[in-house]
Protein backbone atom coordinates (compact mmCIF):
# COMPACT_ATOMS: atom_id res chain seq x y z
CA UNK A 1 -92.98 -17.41 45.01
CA UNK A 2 -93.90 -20.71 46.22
CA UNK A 3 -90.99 -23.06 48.26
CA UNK A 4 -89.85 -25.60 46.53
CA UNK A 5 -87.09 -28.23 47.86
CA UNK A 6 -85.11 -29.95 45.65
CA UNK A 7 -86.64 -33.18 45.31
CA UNK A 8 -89.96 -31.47 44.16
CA UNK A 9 -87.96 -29.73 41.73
CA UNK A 10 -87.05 -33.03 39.79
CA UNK A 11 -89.82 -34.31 40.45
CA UNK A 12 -91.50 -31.19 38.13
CA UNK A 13 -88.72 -31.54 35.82
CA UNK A 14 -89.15 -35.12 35.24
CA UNK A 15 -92.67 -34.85 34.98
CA UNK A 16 -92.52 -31.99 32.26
CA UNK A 17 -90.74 -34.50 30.10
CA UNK A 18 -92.62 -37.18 30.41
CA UNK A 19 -95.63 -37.10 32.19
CA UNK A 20 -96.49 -41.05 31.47
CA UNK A 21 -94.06 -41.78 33.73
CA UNK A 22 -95.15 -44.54 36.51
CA UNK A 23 -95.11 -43.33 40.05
CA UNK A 24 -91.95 -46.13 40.37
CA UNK A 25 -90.50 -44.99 37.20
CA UNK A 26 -90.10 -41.49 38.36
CA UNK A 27 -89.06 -42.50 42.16
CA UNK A 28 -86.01 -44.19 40.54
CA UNK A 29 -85.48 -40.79 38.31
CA UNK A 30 -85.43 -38.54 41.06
CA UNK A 31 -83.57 -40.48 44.07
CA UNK A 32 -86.66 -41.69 45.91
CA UNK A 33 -88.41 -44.39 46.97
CA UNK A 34 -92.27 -45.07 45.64
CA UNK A 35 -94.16 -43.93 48.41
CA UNK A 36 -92.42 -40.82 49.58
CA UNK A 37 -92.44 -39.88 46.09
CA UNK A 38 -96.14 -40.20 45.22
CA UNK A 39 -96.97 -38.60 48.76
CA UNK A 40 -95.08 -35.32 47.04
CA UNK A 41 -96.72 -35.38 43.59
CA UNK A 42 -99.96 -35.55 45.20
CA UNK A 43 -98.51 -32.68 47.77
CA UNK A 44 -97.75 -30.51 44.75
CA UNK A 45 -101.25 -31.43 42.65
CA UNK A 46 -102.54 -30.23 45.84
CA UNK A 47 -100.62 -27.12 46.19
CA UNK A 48 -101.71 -26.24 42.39
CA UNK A 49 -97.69 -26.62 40.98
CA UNK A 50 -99.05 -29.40 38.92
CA UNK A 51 -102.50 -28.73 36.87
CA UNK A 52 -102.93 -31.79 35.32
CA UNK A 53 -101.41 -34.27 32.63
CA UNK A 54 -102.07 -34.26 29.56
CA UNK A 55 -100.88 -36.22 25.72
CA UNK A 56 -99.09 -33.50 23.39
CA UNK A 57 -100.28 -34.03 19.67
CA UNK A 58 -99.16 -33.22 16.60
CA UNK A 59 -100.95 -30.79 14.97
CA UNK A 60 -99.79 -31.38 11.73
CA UNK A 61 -99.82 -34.87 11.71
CA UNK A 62 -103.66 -34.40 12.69
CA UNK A 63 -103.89 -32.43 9.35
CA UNK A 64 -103.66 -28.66 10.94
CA UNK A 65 -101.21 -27.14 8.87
CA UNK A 66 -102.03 -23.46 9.48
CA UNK A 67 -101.31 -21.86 12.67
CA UNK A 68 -102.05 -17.86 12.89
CA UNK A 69 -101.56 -15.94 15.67
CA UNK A 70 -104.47 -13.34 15.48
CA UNK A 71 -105.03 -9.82 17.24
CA UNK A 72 -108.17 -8.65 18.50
CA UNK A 73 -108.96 -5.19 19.12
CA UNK A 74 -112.80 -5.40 21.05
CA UNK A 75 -115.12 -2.24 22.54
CA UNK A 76 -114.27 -0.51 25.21
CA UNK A 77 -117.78 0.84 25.36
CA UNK A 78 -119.46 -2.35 27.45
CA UNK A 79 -117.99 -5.00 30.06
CA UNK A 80 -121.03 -6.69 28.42
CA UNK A 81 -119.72 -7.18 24.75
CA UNK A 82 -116.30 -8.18 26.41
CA UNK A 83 -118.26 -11.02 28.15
CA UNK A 84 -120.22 -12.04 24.93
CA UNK A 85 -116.83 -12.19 23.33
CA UNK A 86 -115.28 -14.55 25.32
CA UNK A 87 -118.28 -16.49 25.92
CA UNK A 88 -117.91 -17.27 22.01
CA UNK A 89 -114.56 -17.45 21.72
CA UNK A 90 -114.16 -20.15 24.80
CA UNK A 91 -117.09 -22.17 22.33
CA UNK A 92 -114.42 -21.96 19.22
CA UNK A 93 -112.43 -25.21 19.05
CA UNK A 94 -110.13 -23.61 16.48
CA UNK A 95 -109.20 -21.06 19.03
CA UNK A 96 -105.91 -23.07 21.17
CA UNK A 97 -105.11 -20.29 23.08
CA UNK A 98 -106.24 -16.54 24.26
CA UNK A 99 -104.77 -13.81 26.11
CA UNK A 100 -105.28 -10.63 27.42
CA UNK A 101 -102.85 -8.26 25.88
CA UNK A 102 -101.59 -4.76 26.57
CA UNK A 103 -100.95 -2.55 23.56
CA UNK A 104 -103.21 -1.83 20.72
CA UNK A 105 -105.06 -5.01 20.51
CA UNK A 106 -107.24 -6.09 23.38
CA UNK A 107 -106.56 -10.06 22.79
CA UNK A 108 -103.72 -12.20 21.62
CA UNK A 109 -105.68 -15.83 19.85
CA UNK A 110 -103.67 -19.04 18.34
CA UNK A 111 -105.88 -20.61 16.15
CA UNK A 112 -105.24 -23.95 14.45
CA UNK A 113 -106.86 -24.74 11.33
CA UNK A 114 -106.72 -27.00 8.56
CA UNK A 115 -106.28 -24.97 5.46
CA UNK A 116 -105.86 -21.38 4.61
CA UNK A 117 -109.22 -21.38 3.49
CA UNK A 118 -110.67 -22.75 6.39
CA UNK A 119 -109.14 -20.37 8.29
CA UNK A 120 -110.52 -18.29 6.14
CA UNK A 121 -113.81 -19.29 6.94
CA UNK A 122 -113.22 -19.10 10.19
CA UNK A 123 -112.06 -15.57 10.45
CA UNK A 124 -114.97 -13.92 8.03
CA UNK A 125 -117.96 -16.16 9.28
CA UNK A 126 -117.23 -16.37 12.90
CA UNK A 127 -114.70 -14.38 13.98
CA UNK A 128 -115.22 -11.24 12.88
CA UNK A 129 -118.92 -12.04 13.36
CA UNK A 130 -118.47 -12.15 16.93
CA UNK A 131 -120.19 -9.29 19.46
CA UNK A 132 -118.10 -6.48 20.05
CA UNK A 133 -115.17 -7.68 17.75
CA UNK A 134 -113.76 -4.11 16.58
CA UNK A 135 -110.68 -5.27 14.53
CA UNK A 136 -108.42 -8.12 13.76
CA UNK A 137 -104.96 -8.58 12.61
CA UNK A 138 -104.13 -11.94 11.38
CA UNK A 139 -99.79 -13.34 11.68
CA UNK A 140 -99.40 -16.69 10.15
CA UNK A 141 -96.88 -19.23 11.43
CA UNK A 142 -94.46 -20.58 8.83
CA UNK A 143 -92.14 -23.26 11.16
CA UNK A 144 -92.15 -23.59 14.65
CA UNK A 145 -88.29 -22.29 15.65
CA UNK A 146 -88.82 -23.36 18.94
CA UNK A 147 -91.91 -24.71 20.81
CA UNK A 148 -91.64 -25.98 24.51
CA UNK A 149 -94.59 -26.54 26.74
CA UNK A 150 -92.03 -27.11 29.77
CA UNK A 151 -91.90 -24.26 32.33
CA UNK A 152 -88.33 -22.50 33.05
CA UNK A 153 -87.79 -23.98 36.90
CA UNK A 154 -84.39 -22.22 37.54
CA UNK A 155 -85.35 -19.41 39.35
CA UNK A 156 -86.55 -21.62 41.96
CA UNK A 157 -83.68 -22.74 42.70
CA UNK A 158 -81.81 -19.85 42.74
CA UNK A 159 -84.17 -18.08 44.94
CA UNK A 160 -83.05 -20.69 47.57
CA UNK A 161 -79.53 -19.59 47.25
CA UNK A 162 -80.01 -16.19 47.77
């Protein structure tokens, strides 16, 4: 578990809300001056704690109003077909997400679409299309109960206590 002090702990806090913040902007958030803050963002970019920045956008406002959450079961007979599988899966733009699953299904895919039928489309003409793909189990998304892209950061802090 990597140290964190406190400081850098607001700092990744603050930043998780709002990552247009100005270097100055989130000094005055987090109790420090400019410099000694950007010298620890840039310590904590470097340390890999902070990937990158990014704009959040609404997918529905975009006009993608389905969201399914789709299991993939792939061959186990060749590392090969695995490979070709992601290799056209990483090329799908529909596909927001993928991960390696335990259970009964191989891989866990969010996929954003337009329409039902375009999803459609999607799953018949490329999906199931792709190598090695063995079976697939679609889950739709009706409303969004909760939906965070902020990391939990407590632990950290409690580790220190301990």
């Amino acid at each position: 578990m990597p140290e964190v002090v406190d400081v850098d702990l607001r700092i990744l806090e603050t930043l998780q809300a709002d990552g247009r913040l100005t270097n100055v902007e989130l000094a005055e958030r987090v109790g420090l001056s400019p410099s000694p803050c950007l010298r620890r963002v840039k310590a904590l970019e470097a340390r890999g704690l902070i990937k990158g920045y990014v704009a959040l956008l609404d997918r529905r406002a975009l006009g993608l109003g389905v969201m399914a959450f789709v299991e993939v079961q792939v061959e186990r007979n060749s590392e090969t077909a695995t490979e070709a599988f992601l290799g056209a899966l990483k090329r799908e733009a529909a596909v927001v997400a993928c991960y390696a699953m335990t259970g009964p299904y191989d891989y866990l895919l969010q996929v954003v679409t337009p329409t039902l039928d375009d999803y459609a489309q999607f799953a018949m003409q490329r999906l199931l299309r792709m190598p090695g793909v063995k079976d697939v189990r679609s889950s739709f998304a009706l409303e969004a109960a909760k939906e965070s892209t902020a990391l939990p950061l407590d632990h950290l802090r409690t580790a220190k206590r301990a």
